[in-house]
N, C-alpha and C. Protein backbone atom coordinates (compact mmCIF):
# COMPACT_ATOMS: atom_id res chain seq x y z
N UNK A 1 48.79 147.10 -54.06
CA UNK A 1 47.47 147.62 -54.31
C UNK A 1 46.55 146.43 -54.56
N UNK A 2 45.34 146.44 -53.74
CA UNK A 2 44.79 145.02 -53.57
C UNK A 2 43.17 146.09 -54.43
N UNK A 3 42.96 144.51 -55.35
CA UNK A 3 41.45 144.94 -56.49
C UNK A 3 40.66 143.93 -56.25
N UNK A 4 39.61 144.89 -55.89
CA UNK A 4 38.49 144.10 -55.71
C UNK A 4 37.69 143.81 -57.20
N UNK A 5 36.89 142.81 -56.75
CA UNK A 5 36.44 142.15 -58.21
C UNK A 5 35.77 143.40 -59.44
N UNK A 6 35.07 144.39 -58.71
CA UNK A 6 34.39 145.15 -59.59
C UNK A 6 35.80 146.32 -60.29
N UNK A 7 36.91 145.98 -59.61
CA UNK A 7 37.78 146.84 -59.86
C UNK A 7 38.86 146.33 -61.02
N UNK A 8 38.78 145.10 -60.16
CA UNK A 8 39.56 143.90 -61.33
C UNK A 8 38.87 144.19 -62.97
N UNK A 9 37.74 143.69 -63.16
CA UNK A 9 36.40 143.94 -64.36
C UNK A 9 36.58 144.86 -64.78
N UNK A 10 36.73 146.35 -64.11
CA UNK A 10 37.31 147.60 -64.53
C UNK A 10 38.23 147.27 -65.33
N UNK A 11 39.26 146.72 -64.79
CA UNK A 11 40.95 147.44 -65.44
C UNK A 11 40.58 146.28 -66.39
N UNK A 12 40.39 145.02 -66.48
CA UNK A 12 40.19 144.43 -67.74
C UNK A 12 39.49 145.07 -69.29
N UNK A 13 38.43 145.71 -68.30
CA UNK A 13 37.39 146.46 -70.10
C UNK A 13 38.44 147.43 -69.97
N UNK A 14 39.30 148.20 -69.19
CA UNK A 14 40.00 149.60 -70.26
C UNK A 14 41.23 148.71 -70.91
N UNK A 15 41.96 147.58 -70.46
CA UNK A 15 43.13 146.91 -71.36
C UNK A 15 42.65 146.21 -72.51
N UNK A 16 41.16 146.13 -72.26
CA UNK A 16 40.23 145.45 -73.94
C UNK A 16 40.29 147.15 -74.63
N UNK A 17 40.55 147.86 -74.33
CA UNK A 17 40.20 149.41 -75.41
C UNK A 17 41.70 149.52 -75.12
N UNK A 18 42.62 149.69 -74.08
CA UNK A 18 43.93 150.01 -74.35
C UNK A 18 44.81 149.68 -75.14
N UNK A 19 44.54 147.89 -75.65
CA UNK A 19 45.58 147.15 -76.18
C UNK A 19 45.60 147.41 -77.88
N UNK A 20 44.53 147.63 -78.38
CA UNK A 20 44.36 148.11 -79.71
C UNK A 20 45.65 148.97 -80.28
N UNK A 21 44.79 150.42 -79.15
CA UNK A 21 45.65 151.48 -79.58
C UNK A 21 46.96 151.41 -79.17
N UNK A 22 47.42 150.26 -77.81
CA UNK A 22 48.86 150.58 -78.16
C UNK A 22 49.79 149.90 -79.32
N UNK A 23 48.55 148.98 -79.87
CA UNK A 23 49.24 147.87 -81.05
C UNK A 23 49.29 149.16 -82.50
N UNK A 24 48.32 149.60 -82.48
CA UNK A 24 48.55 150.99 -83.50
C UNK A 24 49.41 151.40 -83.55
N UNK A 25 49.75 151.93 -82.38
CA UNK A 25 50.58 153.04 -82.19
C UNK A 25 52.33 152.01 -82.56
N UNK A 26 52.14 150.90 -82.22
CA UNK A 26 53.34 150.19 -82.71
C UNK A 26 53.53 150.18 -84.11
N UNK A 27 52.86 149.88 -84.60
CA UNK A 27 52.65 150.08 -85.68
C UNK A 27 52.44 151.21 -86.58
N UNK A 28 52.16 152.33 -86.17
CA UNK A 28 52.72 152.86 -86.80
C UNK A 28 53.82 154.10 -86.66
N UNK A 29 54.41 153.77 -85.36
CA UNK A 29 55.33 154.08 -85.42
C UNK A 29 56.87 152.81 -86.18
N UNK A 30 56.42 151.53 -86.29
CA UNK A 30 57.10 150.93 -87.52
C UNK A 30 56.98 151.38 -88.65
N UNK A 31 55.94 151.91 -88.94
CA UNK A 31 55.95 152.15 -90.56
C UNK A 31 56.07 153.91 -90.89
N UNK A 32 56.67 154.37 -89.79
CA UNK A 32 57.59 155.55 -90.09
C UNK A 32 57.36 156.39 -89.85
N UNK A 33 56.16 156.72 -89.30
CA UNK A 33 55.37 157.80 -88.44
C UNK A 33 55.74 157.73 -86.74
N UNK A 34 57.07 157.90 -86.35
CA UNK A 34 57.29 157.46 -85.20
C UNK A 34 56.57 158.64 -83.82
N UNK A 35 56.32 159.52 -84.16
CA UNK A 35 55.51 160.72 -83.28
C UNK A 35 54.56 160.55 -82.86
N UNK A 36 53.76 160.02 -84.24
CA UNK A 36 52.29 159.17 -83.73
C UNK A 36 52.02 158.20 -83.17
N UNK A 37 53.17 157.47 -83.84
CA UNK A 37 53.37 155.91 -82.78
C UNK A 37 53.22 156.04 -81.50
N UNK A 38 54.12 156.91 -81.12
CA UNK A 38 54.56 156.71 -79.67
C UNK A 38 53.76 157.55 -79.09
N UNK A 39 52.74 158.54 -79.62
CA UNK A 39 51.23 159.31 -78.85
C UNK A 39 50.60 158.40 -78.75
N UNK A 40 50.10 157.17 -79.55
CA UNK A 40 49.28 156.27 -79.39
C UNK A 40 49.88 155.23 -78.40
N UNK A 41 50.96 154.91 -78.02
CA UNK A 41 51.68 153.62 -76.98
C UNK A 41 51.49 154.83 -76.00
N UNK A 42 51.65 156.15 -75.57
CA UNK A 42 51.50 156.40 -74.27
C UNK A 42 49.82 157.19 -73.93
N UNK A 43 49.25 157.45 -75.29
CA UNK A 43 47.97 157.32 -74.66
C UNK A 43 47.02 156.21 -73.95
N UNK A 44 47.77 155.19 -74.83
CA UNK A 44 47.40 153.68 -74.16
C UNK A 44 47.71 153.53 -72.71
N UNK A 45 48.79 153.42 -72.34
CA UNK A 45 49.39 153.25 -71.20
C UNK A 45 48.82 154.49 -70.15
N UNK A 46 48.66 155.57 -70.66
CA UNK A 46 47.49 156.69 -69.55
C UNK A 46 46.48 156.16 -69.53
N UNK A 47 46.00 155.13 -70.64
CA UNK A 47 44.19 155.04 -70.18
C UNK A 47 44.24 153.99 -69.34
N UNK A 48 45.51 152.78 -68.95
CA UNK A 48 45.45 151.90 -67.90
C UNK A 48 45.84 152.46 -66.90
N UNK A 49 46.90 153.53 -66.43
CA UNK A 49 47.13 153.52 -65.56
C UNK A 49 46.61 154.79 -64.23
N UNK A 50 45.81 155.95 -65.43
CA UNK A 50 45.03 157.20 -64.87
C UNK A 50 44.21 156.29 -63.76
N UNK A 51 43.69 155.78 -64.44
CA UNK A 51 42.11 155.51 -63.84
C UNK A 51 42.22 154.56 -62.32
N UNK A 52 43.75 153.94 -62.54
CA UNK A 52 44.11 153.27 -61.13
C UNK A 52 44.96 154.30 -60.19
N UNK A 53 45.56 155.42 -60.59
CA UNK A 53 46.42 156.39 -59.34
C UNK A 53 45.36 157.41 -59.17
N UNK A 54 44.54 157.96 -60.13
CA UNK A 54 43.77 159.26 -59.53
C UNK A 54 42.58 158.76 -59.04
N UNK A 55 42.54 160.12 -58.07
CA UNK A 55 41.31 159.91 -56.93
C UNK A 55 40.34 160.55 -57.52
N UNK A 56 38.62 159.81 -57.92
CA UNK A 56 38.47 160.67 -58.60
C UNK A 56 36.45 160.99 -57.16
N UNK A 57 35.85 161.71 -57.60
CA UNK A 57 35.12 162.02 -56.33
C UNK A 57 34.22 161.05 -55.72
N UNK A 58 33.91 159.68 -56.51
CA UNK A 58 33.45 158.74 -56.02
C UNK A 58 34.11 157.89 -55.07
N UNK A 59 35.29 157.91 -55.74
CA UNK A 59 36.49 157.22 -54.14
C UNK A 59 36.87 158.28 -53.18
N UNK A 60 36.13 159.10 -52.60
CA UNK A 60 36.45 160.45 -51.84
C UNK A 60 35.45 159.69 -50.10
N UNK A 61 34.86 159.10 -50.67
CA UNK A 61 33.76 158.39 -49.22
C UNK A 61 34.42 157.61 -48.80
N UNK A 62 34.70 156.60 -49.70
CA UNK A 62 36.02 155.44 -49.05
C UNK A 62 36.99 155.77 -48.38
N UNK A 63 37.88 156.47 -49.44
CA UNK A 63 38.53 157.27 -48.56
C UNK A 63 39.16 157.89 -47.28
N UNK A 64 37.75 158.47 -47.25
CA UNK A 64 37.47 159.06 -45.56
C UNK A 64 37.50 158.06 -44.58
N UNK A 65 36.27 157.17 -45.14
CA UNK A 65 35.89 155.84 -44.09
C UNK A 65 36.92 155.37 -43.89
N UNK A 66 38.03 155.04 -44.80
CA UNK A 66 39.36 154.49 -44.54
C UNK A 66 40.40 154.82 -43.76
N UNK A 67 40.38 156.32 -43.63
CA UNK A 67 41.35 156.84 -42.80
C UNK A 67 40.88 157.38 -41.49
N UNK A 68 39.13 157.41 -41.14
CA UNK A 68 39.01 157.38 -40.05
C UNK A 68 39.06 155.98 -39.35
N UNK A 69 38.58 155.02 -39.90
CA UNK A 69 38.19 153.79 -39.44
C UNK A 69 40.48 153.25 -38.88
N UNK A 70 40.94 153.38 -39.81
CA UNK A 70 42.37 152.70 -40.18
C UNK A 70 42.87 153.80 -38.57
N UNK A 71 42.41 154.78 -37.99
CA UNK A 71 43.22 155.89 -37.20
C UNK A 71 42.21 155.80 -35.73
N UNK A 72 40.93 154.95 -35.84
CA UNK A 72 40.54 154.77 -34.69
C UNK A 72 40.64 153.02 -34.37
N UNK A 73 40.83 152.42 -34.93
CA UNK A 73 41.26 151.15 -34.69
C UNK A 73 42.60 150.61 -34.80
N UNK A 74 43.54 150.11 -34.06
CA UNK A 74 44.62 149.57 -34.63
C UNK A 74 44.76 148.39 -34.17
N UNK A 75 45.34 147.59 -35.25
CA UNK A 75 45.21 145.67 -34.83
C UNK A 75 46.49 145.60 -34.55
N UNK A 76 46.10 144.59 -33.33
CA UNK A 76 46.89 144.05 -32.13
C UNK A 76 48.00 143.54 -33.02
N UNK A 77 49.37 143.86 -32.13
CA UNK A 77 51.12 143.26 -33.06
C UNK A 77 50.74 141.53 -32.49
N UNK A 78 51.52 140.38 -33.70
CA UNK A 78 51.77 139.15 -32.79
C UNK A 78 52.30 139.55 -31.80
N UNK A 79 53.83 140.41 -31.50
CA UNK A 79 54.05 140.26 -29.96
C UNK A 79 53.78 140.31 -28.62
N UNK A 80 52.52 140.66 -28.65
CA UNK A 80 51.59 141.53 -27.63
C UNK A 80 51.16 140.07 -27.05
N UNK A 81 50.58 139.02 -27.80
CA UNK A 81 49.97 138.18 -27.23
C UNK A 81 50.55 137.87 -25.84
């Protein structure tokens, strides 16, 4: 999965808000609340990884453009030369 810069910038500001709560959630699932702990380490880990697998309706244009453009063009194999 290849990120472009504005996408890169993305996933950096949600791992600046993700990393908190999954350090919380370590914490306090060390100090004996292990239920909560581990809601907070996998709410963390949903807020990095939602936002990179779901399609959400702004990537729905790309998308398209992608799979028409990728199904009317196909690049030449080296062997062909």
């Amino acid at each position: 999965m290849r990120l472009g810069i504005l996408d890169t910038l993305g996933l950096v500001a949600t791992v600046i808000f993700a990393v908190p709560v999954g350090v919380f959630g370590v914490e306090t699932a060390l100090a004996g609340r292990p239920m909560l702990g581990v809601g907070l380490i996998v709410v963390a880990a949903l807020m990095v990884l939602l936002p990179q697998r779901l399609t959400t309706p702004t990537d729905l244009p790309a998308a398209v453009v992608e799979r028409v453009v990728g199904g009317a063009v196909t690049e030449p194999d080296d062997d062909e030369e």
